[in-house]
PDB file of N, CA and C in Angstrom:
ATOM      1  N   UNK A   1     -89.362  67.141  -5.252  1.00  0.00           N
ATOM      2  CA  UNK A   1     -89.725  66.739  -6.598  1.00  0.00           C
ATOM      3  C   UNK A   1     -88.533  66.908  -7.544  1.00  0.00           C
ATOM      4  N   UNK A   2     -88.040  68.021  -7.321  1.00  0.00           N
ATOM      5  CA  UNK A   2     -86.797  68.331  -8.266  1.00  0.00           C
ATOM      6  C   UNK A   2     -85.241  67.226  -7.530  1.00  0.00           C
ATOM      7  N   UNK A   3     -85.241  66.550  -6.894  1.00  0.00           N
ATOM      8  CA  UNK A   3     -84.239  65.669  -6.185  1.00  0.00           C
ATOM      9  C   UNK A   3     -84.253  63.954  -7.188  1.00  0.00           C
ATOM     10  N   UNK A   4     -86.144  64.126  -6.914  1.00  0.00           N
ATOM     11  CA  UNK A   4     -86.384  62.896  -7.547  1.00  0.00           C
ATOM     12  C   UNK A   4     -86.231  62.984  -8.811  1.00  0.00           C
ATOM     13  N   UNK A   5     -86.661  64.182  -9.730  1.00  0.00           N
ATOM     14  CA  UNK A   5     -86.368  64.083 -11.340  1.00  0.00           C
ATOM     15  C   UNK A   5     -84.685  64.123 -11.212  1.00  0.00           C
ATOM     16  N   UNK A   6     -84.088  64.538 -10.720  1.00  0.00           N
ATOM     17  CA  UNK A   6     -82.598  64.271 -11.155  1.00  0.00           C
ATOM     18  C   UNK A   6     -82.695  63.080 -10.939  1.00  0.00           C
ATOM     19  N   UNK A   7     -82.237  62.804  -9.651  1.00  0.00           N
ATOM     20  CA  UNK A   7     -82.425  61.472  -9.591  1.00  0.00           C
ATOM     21  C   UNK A   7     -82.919  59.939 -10.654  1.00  0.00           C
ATOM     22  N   UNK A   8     -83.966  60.070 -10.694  1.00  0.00           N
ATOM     23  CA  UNK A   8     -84.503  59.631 -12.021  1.00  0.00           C
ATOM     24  C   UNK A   8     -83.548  59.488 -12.916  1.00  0.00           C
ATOM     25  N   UNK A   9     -83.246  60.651 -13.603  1.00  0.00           N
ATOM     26  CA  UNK A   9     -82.985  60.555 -14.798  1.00  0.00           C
ATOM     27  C   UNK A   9     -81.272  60.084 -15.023  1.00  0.00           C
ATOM     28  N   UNK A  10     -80.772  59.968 -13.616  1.00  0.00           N
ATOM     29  CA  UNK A  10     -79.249  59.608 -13.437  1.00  0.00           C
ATOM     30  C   UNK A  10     -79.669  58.423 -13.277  1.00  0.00           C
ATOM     31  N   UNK A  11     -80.324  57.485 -12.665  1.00  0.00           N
ATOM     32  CA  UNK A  11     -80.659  55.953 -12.849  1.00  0.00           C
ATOM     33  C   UNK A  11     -80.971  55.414 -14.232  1.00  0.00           C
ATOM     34  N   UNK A  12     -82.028  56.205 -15.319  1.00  0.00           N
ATOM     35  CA  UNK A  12     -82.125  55.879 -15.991  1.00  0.00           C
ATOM     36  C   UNK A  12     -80.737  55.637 -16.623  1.00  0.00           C
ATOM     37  N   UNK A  13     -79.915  56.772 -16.882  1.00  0.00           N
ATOM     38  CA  UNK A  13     -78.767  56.897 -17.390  1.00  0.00           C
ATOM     39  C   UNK A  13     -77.754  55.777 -17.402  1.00  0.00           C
ATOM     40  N   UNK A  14     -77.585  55.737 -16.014  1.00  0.00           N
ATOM     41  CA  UNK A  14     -76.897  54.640 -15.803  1.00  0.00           C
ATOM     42  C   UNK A  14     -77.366  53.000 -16.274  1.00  0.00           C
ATOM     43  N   UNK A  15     -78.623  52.697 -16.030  1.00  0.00           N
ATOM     44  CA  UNK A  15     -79.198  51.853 -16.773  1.00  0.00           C
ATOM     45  C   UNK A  15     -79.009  51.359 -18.308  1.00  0.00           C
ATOM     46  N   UNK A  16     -79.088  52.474 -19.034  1.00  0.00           N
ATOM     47  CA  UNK A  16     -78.863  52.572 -20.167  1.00  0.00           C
ATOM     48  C   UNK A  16     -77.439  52.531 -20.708  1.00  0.00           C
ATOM     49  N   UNK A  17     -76.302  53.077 -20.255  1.00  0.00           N
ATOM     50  CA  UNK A  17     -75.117  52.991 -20.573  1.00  0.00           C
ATOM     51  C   UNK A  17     -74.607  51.280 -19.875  1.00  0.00           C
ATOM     52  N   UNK A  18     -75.449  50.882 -18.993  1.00  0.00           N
ATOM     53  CA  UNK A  18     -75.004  49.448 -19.002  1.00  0.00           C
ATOM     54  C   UNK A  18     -75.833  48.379 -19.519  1.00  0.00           C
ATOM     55  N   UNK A  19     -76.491  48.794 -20.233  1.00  0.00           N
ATOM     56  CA  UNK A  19     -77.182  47.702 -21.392  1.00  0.00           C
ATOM     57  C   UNK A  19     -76.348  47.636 -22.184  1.00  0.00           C
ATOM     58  N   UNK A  20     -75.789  48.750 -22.833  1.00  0.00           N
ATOM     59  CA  UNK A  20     -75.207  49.249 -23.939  1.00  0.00           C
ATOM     60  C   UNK A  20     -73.518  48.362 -23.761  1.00  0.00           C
ATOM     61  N   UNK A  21     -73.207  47.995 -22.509  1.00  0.00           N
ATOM     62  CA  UNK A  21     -72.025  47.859 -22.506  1.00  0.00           C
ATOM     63  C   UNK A  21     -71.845  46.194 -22.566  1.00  0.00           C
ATOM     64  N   UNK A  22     -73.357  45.499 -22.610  1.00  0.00           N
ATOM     65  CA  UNK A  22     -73.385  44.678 -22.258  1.00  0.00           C
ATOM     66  C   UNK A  22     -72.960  43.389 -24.066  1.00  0.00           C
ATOM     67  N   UNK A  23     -72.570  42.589 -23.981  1.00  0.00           N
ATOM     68  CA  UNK A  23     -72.099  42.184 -24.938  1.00  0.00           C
ATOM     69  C   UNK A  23     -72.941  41.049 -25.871  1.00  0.00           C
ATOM     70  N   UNK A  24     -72.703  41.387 -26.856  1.00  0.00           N
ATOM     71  CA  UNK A  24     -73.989  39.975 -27.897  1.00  0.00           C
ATOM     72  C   UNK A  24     -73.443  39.046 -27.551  1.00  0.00           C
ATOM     73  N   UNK A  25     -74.140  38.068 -27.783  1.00  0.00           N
ATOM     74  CA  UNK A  25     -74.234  36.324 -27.550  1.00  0.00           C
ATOM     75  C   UNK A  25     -73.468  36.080 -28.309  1.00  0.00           C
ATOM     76  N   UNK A  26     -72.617  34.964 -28.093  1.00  0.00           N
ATOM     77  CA  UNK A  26     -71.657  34.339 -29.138  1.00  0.00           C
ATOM     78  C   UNK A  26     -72.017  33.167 -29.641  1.00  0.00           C
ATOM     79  N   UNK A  27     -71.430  33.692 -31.124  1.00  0.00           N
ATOM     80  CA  UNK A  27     -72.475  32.699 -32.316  1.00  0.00           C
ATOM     81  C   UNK A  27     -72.201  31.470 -31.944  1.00  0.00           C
ATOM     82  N   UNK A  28     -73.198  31.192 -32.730  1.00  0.00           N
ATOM     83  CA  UNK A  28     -73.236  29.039 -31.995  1.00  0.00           C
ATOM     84  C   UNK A  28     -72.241  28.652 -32.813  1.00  0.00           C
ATOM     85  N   UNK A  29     -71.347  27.480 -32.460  1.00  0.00           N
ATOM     86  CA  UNK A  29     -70.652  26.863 -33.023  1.00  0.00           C
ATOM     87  C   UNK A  29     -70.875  25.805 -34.192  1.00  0.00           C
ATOM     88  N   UNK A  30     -70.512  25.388 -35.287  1.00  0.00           N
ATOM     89  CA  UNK A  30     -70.569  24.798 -36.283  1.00  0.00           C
ATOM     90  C   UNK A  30     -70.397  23.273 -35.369  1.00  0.00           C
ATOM     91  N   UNK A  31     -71.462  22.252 -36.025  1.00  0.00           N
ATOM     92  CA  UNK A  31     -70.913  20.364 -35.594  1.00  0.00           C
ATOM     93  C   UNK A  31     -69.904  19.897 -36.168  1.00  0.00           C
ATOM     94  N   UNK A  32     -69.294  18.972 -35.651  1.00  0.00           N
ATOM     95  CA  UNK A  32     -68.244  18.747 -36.595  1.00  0.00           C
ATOM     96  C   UNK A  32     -68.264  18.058 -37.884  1.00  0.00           C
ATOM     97  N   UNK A  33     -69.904  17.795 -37.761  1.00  0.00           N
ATOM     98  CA  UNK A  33     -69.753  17.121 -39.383  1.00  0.00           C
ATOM     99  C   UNK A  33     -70.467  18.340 -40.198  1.00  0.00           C
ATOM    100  N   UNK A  34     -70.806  19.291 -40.026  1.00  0.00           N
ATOM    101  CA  UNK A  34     -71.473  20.635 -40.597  1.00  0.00           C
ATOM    102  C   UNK A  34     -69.769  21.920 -40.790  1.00  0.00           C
ATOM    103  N   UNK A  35     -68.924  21.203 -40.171  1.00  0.00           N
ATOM    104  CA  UNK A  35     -67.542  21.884 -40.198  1.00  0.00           C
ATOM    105  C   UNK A  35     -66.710  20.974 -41.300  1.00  0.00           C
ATOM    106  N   UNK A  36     -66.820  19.623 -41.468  1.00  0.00           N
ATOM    107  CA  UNK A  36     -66.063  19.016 -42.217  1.00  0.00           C
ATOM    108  C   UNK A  36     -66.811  18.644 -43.993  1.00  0.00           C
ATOM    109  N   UNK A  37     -68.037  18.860 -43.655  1.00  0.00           N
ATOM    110  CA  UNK A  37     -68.616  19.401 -45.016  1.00  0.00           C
ATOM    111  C   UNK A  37     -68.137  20.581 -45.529  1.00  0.00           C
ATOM    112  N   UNK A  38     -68.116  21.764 -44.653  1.00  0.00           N
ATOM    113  CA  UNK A  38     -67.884  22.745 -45.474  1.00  0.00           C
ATOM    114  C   UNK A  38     -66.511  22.764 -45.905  1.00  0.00           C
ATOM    115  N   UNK A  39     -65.545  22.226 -45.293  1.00  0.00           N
ATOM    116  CA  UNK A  39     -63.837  22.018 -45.775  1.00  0.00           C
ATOM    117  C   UNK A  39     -63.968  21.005 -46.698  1.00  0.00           C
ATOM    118  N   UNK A  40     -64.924  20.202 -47.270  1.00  0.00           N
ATOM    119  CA  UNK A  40     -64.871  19.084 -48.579  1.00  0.00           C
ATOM    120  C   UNK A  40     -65.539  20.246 -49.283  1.00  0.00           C
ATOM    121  N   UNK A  41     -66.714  21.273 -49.180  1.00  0.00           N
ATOM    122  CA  UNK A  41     -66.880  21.875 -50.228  1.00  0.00           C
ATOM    123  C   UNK A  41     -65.692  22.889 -50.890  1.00  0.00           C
ATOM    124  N   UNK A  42     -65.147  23.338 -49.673  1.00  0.00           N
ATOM    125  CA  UNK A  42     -64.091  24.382 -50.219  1.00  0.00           C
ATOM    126  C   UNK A  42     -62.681  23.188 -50.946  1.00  0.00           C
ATOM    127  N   UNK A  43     -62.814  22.361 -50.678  1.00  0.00           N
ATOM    128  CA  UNK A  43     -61.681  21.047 -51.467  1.00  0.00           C
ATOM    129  C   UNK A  43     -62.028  20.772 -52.118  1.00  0.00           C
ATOM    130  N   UNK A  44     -63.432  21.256 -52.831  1.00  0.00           N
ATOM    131  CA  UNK A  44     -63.729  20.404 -54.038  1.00  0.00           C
ATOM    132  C   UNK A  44     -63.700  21.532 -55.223  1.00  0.00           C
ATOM    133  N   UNK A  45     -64.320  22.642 -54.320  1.00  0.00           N
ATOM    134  CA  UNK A  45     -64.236  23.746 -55.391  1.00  0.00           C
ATOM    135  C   UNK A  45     -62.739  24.307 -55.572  1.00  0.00           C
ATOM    136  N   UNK A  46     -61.855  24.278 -54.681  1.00  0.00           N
ATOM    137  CA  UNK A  46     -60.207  24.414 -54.956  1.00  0.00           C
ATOM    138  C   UNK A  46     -59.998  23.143 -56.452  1.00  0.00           C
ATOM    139  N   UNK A  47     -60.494  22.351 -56.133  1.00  0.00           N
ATOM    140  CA  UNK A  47     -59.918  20.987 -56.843  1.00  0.00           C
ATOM    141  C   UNK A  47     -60.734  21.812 -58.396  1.00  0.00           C
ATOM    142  N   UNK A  48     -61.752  21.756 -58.141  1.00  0.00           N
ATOM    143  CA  UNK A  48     -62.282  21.929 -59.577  1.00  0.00           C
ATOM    144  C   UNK A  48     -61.642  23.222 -60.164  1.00  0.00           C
ATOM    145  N   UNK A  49     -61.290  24.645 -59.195  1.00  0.00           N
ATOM    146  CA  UNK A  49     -60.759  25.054 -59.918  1.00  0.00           C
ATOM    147  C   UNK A  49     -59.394  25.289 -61.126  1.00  0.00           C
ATOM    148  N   UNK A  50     -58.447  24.721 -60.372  1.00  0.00           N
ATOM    149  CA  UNK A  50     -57.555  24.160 -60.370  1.00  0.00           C
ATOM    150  C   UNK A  50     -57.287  23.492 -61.813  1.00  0.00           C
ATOM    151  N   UNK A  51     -58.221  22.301 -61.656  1.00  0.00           N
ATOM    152  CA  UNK A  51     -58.500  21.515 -62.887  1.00  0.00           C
ATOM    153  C   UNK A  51     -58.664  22.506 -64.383  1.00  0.00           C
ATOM    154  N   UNK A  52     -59.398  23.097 -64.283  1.00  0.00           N
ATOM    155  CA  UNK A  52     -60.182  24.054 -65.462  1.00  0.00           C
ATOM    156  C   UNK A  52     -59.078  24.688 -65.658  1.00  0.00           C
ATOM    157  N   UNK A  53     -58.054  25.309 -64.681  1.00  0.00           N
ATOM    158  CA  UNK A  53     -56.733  26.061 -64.800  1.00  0.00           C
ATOM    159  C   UNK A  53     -55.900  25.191 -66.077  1.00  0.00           C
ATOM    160  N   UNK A  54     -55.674  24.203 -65.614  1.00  0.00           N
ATOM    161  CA  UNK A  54     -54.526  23.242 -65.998  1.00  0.00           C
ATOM    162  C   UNK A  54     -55.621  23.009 -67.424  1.00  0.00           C
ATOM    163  N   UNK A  55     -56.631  23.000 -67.132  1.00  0.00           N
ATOM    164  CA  UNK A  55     -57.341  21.987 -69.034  1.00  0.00           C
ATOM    165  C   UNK A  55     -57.261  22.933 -69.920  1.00  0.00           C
ATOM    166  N   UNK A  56     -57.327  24.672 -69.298  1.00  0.00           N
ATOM    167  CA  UNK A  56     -57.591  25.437 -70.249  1.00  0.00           C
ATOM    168  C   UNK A  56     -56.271  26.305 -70.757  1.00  0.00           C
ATOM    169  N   UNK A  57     -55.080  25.955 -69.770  1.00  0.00           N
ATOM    170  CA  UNK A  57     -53.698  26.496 -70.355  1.00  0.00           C
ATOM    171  C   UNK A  57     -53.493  26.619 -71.933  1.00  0.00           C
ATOM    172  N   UNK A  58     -52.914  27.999 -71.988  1.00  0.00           N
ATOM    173  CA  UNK A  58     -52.978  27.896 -73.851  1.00  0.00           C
ATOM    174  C   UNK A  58     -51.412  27.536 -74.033  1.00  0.00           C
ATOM    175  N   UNK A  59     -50.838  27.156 -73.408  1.00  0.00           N
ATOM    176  CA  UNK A  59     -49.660  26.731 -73.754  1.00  0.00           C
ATOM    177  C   UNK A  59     -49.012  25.840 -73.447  1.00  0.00           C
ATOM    178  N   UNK A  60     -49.541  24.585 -72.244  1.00  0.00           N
ATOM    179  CA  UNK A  60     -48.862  23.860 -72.227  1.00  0.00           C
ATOM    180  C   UNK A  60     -49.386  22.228 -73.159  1.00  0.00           C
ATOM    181  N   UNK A  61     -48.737  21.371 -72.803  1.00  0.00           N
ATOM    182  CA  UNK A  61     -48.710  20.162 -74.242  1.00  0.00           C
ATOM    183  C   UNK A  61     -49.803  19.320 -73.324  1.00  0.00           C
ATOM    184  N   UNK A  62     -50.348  18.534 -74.261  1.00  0.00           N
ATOM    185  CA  UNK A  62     -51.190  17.262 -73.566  1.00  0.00           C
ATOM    186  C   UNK A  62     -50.550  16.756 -72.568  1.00  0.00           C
ATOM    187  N   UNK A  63     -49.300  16.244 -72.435  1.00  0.00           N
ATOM    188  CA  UNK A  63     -47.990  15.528 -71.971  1.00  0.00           C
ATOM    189  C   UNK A  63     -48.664  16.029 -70.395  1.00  0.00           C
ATOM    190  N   UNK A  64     -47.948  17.419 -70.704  1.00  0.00           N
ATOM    191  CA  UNK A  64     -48.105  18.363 -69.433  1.00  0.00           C
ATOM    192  C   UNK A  64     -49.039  18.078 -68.706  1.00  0.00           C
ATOM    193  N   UNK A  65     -50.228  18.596 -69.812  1.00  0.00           N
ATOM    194  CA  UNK A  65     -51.588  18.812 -68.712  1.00  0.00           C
ATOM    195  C   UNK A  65     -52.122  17.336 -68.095  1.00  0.00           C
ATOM    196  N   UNK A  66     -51.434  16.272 -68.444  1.00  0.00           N
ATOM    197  CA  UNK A  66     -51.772  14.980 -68.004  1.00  0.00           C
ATOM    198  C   UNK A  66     -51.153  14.488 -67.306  1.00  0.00           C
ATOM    199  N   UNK A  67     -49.802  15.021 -66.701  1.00  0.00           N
ATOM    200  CA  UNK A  67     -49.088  15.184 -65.480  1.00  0.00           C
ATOM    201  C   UNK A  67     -49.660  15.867 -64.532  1.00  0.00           C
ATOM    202  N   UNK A  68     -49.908  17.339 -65.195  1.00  0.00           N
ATOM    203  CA  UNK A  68     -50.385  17.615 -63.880  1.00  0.00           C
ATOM    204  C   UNK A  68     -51.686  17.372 -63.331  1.00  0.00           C
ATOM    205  N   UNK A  69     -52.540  17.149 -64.281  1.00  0.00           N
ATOM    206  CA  UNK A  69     -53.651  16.229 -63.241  1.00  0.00           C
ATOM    207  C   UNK A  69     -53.259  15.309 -62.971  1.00  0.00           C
ATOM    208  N   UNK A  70     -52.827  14.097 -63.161  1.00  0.00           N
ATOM    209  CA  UNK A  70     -52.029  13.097 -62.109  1.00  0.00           C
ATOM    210  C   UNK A  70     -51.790  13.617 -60.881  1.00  0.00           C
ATOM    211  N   UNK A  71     -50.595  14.400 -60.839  1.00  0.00           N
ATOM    212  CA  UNK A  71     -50.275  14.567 -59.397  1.00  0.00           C
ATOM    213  C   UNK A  71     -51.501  15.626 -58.801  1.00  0.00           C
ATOM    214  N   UNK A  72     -52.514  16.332 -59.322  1.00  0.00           N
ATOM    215  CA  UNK A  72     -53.115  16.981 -58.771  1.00  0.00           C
ATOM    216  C   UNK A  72     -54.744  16.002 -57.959  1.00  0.00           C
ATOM    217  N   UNK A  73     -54.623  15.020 -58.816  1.00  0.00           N
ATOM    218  CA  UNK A  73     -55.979  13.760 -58.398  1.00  0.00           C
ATOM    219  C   UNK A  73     -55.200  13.049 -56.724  1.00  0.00           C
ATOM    220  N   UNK A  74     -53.578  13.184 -57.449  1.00  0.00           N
ATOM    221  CA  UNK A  74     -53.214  12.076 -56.060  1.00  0.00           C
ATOM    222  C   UNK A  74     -53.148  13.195 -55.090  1.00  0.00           C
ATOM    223  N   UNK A  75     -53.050  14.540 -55.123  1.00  0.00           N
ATOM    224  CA  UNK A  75     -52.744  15.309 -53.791  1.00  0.00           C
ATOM    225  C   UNK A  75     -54.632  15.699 -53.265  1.00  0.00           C
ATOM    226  N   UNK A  76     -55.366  16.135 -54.436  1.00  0.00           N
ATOM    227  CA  UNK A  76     -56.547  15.681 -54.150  1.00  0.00           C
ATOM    228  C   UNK A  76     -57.216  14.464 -52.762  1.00  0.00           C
ATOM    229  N   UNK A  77     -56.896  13.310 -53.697  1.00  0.00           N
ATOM    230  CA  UNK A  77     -57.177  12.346 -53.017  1.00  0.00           C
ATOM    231  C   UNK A  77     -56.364  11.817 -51.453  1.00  0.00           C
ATOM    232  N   UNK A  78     -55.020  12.601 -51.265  1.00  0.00           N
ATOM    233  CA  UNK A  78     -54.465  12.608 -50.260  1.00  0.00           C
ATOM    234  C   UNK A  78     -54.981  13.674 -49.177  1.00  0.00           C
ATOM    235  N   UNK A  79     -55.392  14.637 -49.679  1.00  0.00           N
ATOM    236  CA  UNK A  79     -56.016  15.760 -48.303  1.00  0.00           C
ATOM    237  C   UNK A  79     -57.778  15.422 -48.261  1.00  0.00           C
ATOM    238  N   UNK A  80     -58.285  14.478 -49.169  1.00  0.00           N
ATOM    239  CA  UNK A  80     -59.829  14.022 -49.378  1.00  0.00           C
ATOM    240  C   UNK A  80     -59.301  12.901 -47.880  1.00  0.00           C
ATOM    241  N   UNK A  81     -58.706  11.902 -48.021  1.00  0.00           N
ATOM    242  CA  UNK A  81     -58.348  11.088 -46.888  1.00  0.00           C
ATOM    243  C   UNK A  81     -57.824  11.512 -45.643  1.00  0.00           C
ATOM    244  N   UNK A  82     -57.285  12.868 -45.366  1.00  0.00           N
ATOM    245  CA  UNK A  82     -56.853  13.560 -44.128  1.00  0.00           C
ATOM    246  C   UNK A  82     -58.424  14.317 -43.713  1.00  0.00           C
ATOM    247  N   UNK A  83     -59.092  14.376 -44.487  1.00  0.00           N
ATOM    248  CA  UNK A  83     -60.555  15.149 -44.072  1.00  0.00           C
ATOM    249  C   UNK A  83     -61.185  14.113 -43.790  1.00  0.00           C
ATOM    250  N   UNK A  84     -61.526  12.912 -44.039  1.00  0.00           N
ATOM    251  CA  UNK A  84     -61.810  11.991 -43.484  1.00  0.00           C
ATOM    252  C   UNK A  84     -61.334  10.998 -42.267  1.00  0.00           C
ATOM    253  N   UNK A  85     -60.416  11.055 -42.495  1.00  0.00           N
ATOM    254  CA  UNK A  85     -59.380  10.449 -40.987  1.00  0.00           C
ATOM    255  C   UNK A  85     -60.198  11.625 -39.833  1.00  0.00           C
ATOM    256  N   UNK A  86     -60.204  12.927 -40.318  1.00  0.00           N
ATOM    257  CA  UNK A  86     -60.796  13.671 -38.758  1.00  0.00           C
ATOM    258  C   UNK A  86     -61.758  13.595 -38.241  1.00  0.00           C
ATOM    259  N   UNK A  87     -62.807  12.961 -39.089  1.00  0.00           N
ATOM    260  CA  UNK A  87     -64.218  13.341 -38.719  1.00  0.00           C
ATOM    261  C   UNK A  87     -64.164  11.805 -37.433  1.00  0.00           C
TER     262      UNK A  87
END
């Protein structure tokens, strides 16, 4: 009786330290159009921030801030067309 309770309780043991070792499931992967949404949301909210940066500068001239949205719509609209070319 005393063979089998050791016993026992070294199976359990072992049992238990290899559950424990055993590893979680790996998260499901994103689709690629559930992956290329979320890179237009993070491009849009970069873009918008960006914008509000440049409108709300206390120091630079109209001139300015209408340059740099120019080139900031065309680099916009240039990585908006590289996110689309992938899908």
């Amino acid at each position: 009786m005393k063979k089998f309770l050791i016993s026992a309780i070294v199976l359990i043991g072992f049992s238990v330290s290899l559950n424990a070792q055993k590893r979680p499931p790996a998260p499901p992967h994103p689709s690629k159009t559930e992956l290329s949404n979320s890179k237009l949301r993070e491009l849009n909210k970069r873009y918008n921030s960006e914008k509000k940066m440049i409108l709300n500068h206390p120091v630079a001239t109209k001139k300015m801030k209408n340059d740099q949205l120019k080139a900031l719509n065309i680099r916009y609209q240039n990585e908006k067309k590289l996110l689309r070319a992938t899908r």
